[in-house]
PDB file of N, CA and C in Angstrom:
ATOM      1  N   UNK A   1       0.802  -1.209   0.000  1.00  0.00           N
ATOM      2  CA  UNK A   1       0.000   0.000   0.000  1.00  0.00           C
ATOM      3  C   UNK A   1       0.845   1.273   0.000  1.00  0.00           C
ATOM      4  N   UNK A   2       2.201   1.028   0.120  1.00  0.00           N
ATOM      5  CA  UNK A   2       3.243   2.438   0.389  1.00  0.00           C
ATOM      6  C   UNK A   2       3.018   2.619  -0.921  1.00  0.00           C
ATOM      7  N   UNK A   3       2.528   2.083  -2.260  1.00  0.00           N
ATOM      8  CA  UNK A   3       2.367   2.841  -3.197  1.00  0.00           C
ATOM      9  C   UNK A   3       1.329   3.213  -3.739  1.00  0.00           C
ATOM     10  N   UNK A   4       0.326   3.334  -2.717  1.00  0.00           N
ATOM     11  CA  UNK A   4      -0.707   3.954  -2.870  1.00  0.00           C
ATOM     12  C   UNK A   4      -0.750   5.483  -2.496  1.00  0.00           C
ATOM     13  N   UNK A   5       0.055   5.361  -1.169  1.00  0.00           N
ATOM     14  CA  UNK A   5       0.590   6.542  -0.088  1.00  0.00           C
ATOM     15  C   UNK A   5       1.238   7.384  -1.463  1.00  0.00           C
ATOM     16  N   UNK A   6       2.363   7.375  -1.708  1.00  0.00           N
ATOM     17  CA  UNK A   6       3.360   7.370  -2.683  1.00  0.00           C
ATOM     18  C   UNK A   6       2.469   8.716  -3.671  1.00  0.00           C
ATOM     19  N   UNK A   7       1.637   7.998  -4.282  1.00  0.00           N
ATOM     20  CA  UNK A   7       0.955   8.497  -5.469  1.00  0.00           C
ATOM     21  C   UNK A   7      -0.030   9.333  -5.119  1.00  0.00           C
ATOM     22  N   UNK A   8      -0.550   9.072  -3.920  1.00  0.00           N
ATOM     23  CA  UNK A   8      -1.883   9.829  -3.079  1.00  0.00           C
ATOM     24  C   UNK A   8      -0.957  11.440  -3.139  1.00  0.00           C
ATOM     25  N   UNK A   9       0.111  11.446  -2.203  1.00  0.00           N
ATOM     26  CA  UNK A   9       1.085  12.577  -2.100  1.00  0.00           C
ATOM     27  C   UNK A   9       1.831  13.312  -3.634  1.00  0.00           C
ATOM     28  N   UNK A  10       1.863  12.222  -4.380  1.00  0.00           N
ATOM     29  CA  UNK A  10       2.739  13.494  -5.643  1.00  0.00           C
ATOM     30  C   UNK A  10       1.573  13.792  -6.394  1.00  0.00           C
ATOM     31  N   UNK A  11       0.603  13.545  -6.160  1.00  0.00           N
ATOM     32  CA  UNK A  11      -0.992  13.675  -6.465  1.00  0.00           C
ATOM     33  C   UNK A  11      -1.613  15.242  -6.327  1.00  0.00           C
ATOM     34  N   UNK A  12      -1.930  14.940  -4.756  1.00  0.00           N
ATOM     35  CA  UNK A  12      -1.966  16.034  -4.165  1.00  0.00           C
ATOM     36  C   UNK A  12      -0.878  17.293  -4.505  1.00  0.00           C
ATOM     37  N   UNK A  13       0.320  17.268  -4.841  1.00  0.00           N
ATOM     38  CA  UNK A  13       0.654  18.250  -4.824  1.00  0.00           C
ATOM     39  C   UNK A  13       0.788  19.056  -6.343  1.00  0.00           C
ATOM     40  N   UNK A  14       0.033  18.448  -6.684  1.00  0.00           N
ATOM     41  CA  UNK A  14       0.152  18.759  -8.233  1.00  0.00           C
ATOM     42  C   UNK A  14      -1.356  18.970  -8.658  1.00  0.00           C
ATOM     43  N   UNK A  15      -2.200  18.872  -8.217  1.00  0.00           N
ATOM     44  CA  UNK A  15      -4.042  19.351  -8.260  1.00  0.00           C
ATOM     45  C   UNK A  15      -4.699  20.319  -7.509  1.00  0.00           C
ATOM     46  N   UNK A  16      -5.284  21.093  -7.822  1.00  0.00           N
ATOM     47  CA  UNK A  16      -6.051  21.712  -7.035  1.00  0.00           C
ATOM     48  C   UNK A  16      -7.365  21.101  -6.263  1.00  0.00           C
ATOM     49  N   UNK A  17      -7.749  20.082  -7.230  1.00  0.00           N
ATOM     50  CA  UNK A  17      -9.398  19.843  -6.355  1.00  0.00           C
ATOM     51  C   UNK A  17      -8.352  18.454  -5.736  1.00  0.00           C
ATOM     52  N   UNK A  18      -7.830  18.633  -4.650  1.00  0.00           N
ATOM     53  CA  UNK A  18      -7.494  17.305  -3.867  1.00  0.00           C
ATOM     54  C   UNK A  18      -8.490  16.268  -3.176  1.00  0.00           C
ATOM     55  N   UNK A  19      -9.753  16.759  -3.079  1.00  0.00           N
ATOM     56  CA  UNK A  19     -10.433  15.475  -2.416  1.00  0.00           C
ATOM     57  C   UNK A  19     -10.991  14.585  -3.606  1.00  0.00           C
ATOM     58  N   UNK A  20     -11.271  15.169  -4.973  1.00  0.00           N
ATOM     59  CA  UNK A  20     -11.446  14.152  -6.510  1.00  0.00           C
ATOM     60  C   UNK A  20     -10.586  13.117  -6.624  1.00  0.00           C
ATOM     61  N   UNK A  21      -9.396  13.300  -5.833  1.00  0.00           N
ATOM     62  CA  UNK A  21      -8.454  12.388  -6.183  1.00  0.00           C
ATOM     63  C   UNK A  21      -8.859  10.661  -5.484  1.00  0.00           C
ATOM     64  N   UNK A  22      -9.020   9.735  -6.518  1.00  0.00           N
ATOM     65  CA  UNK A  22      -9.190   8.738  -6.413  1.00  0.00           C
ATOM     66  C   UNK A  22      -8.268   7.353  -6.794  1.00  0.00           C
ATOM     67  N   UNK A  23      -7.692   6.526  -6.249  1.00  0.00           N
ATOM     68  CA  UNK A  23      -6.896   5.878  -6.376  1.00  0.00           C
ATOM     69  C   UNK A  23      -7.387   4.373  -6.073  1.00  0.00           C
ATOM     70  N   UNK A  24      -7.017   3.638  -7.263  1.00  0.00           N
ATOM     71  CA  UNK A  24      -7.883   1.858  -6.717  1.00  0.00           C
ATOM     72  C   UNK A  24      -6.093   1.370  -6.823  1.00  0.00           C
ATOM     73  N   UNK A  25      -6.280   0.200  -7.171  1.00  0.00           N
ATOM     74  CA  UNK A  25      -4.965  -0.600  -6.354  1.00  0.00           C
ATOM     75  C   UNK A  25      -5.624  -2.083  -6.632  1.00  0.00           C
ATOM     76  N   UNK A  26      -4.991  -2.641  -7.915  1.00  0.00           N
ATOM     77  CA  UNK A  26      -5.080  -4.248  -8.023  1.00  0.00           C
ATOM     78  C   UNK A  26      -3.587  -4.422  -8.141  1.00  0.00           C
ATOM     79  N   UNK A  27      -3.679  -6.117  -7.385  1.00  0.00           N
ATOM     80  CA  UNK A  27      -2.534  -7.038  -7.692  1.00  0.00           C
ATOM     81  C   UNK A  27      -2.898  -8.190  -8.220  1.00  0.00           C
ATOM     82  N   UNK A  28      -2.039  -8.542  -9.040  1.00  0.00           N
ATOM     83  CA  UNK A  28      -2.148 -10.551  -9.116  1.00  0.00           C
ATOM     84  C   UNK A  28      -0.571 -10.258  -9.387  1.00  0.00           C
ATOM     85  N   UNK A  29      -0.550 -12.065  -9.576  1.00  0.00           N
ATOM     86  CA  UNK A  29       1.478 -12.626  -9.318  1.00  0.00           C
ATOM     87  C   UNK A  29       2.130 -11.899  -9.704  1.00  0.00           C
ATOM     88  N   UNK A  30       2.143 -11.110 -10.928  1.00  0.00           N
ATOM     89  CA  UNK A  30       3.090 -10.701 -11.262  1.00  0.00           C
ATOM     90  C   UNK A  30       2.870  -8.585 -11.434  1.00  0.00           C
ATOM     91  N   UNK A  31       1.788  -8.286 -11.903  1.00  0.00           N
ATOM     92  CA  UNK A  31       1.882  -6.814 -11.574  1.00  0.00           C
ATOM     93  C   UNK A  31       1.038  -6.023 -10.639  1.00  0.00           C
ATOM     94  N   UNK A  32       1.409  -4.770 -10.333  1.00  0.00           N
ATOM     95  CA  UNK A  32       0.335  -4.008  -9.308  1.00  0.00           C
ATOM     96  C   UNK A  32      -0.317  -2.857 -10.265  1.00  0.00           C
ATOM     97  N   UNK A  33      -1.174  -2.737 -10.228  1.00  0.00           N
ATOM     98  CA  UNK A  33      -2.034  -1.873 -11.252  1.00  0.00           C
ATOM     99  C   UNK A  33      -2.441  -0.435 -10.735  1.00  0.00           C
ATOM    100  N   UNK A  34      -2.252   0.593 -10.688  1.00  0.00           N
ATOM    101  CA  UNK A  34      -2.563   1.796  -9.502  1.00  0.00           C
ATOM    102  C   UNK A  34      -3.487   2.458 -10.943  1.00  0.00           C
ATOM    103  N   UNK A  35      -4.950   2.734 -10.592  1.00  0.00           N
ATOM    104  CA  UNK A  35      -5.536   3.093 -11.261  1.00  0.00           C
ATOM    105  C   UNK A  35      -5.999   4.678 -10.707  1.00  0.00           C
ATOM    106  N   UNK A  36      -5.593   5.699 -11.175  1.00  0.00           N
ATOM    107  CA  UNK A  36      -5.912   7.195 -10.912  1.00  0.00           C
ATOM    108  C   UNK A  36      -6.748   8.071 -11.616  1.00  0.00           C
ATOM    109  N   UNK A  37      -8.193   8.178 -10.618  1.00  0.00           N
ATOM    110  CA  UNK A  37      -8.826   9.638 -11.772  1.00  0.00           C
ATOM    111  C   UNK A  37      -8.661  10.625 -10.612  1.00  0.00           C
ATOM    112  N   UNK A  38      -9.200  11.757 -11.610  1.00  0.00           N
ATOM    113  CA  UNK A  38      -8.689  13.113 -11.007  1.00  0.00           C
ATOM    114  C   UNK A  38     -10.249  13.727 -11.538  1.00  0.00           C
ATOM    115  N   UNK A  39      -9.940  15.429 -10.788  1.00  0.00           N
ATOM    116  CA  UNK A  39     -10.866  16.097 -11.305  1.00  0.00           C
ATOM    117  C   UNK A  39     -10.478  16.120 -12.928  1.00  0.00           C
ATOM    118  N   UNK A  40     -12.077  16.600 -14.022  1.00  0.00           N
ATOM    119  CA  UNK A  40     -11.629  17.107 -15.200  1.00  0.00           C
ATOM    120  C   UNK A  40     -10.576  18.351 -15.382  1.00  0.00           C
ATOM    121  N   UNK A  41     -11.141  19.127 -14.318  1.00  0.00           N
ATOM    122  CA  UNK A  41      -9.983  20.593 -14.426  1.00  0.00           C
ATOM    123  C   UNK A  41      -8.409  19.903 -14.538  1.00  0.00           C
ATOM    124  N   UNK A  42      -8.527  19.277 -13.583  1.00  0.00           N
ATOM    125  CA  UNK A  42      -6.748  18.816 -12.936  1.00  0.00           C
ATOM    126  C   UNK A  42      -6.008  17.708 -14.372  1.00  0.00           C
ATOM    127  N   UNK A  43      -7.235  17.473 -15.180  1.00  0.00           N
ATOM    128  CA  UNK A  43      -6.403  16.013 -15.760  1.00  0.00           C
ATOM    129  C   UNK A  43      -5.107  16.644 -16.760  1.00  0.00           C
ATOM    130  N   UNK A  44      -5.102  17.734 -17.193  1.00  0.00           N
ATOM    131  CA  UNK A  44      -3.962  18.423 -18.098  1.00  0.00           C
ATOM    132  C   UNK A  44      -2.421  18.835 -17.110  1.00  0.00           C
ATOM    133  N   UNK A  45      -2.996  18.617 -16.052  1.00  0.00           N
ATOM    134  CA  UNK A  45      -1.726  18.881 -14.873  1.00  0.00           C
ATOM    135  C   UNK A  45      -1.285  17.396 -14.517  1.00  0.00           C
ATOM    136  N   UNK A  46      -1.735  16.966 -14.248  1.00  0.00           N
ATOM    137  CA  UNK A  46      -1.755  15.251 -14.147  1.00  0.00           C
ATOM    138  C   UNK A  46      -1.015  14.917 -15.488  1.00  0.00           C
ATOM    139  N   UNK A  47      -1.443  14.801 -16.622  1.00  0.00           N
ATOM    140  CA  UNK A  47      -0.906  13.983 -17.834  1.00  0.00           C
ATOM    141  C   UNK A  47       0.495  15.012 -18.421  1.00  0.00           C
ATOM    142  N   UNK A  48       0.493  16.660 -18.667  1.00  0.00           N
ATOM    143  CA  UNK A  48       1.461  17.093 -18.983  1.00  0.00           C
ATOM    144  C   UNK A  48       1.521  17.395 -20.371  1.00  0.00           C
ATOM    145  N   UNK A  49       1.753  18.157 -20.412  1.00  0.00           N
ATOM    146  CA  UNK A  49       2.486  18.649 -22.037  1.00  0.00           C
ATOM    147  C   UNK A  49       3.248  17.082 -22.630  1.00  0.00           C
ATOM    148  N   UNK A  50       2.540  16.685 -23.899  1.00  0.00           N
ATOM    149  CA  UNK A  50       2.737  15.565 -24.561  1.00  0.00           C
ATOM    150  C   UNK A  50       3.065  14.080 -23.658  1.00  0.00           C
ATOM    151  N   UNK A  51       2.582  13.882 -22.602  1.00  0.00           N
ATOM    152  CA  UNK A  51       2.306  13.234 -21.459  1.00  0.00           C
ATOM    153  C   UNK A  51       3.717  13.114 -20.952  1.00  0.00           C
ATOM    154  N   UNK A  52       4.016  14.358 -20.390  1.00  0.00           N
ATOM    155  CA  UNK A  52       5.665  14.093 -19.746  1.00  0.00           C
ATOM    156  C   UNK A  52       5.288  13.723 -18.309  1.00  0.00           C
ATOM    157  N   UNK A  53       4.593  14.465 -17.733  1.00  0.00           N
ATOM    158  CA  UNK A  53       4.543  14.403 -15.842  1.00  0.00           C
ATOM    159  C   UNK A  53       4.075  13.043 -15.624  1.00  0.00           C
ATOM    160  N   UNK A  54       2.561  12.180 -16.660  1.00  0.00           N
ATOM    161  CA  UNK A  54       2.215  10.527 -15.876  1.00  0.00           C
ATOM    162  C   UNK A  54       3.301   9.921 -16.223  1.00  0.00           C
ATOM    163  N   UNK A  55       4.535  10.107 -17.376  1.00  0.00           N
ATOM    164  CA  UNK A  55       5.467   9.412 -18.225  1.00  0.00           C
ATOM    165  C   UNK A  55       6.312   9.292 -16.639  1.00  0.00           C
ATOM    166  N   UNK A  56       6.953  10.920 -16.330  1.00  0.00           N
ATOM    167  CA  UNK A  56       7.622  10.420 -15.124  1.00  0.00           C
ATOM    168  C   UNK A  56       7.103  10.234 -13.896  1.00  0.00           C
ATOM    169  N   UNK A  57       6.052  10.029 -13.465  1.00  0.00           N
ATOM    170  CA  UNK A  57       5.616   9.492 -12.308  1.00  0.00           C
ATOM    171  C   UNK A  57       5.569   7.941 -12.176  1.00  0.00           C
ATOM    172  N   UNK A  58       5.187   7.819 -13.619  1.00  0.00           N
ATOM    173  CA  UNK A  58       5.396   6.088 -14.384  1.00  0.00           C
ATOM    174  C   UNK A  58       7.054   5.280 -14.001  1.00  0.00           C
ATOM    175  N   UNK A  59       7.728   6.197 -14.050  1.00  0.00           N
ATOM    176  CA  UNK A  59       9.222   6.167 -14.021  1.00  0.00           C
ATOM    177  C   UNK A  59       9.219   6.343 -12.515  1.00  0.00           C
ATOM    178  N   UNK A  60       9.105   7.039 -11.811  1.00  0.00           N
ATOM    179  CA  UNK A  60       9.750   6.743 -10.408  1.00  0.00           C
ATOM    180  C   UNK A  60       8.810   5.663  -9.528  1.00  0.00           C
ATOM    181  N   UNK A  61       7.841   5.570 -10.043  1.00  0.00           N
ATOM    182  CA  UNK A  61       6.927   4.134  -9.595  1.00  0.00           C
ATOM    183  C   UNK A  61       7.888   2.801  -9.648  1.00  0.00           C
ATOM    184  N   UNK A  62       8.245   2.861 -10.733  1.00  0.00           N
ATOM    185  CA  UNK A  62       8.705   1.488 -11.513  1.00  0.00           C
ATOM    186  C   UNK A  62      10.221   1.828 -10.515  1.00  0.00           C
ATOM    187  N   UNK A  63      10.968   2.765 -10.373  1.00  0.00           N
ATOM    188  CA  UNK A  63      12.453   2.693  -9.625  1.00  0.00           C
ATOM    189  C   UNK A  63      12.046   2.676  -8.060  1.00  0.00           C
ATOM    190  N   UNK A  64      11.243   2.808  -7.577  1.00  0.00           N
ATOM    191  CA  UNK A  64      10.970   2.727  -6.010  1.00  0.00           C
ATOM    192  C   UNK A  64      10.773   1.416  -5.737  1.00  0.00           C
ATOM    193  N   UNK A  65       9.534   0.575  -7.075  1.00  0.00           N
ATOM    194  CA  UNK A  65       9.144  -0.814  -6.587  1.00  0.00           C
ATOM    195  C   UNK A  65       9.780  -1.507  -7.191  1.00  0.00           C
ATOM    196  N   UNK A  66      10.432  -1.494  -7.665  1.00  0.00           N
ATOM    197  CA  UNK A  66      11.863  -2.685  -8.719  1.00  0.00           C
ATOM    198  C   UNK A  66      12.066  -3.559  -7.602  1.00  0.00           C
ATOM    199  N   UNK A  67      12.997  -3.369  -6.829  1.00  0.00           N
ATOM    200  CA  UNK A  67      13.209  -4.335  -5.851  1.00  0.00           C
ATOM    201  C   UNK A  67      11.962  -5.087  -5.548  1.00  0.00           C
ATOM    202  N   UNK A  68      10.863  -4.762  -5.597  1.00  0.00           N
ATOM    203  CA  UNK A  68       9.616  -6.283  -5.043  1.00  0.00           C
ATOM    204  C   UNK A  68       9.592  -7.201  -5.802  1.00  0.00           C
ATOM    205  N   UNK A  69      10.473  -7.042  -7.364  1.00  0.00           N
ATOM    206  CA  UNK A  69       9.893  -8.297  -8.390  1.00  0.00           C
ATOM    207  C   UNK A  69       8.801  -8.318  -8.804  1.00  0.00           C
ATOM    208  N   UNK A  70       8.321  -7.160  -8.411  1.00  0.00           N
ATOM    209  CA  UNK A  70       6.407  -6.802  -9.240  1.00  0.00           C
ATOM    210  C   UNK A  70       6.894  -5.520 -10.368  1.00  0.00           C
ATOM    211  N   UNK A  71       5.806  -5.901 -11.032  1.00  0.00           N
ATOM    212  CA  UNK A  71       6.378  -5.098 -11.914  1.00  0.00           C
ATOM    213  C   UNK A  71       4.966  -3.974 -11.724  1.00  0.00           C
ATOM    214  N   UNK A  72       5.035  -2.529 -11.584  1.00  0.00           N
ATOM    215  CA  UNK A  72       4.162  -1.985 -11.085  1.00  0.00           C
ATOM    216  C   UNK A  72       3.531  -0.341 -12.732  1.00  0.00           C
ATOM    217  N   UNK A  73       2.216  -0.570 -12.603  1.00  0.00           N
ATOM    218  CA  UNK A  73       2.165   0.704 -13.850  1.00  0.00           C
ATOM    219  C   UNK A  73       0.983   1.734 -13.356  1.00  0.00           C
ATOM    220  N   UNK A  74       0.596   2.359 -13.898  1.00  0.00           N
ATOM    221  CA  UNK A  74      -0.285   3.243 -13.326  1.00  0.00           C
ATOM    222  C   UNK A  74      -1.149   3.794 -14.442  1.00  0.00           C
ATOM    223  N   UNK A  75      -2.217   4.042 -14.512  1.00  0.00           N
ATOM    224  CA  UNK A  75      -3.545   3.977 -15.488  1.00  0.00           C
ATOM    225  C   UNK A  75      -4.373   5.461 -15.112  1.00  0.00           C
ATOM    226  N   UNK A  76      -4.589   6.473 -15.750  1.00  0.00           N
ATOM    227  CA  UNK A  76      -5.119   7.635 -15.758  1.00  0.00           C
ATOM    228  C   UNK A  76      -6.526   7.761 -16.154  1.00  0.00           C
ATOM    229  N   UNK A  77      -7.278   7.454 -15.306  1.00  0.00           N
ATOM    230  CA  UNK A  77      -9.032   7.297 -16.215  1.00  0.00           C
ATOM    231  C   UNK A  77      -9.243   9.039 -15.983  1.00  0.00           C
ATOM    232  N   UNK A  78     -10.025   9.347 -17.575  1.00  0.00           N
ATOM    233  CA  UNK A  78     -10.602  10.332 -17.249  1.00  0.00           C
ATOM    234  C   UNK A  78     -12.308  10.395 -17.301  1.00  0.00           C
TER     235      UNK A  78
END
């Protein structure tokens, strides 16, 4: 769940409507799935100019949880 925490926080600091922020969380054997919607206002702050900011949030997900042997991604519903 620390990467739920994780994402809840670089979340928050990057949205204005912080209580929209919604986060689910599947596992099976091999990956963890972190599924994130946001407010509509917030989703262009969230995804980024040609999707750079989910690209690197995607990226420090994957270098924090490397060591579990899960392989971990993250999914932007709007």
């Amino acid at each position: 769940m620390k990467e739920v925490e994780f994402l809840q926080f670089v979340i928050e600091n990057l949205v204005q409507h912080k209580s929209d922020i919604q986060i689910e969380r599947t596992e099976d054997e091999l990956w963890i799935l972190l599924t994130l919607r946001v407010n509509k206002d917030d989703m262009g702050v969230v995804i980024g100019k040609n999707w750079n900011i989910v690209t690197s949030i995607r990226s420090l997900l994957k270098i924090l949880w490397s060591k579990t042997n899960q392989r971990i991604n993250l999914k932007v519903l709007d």
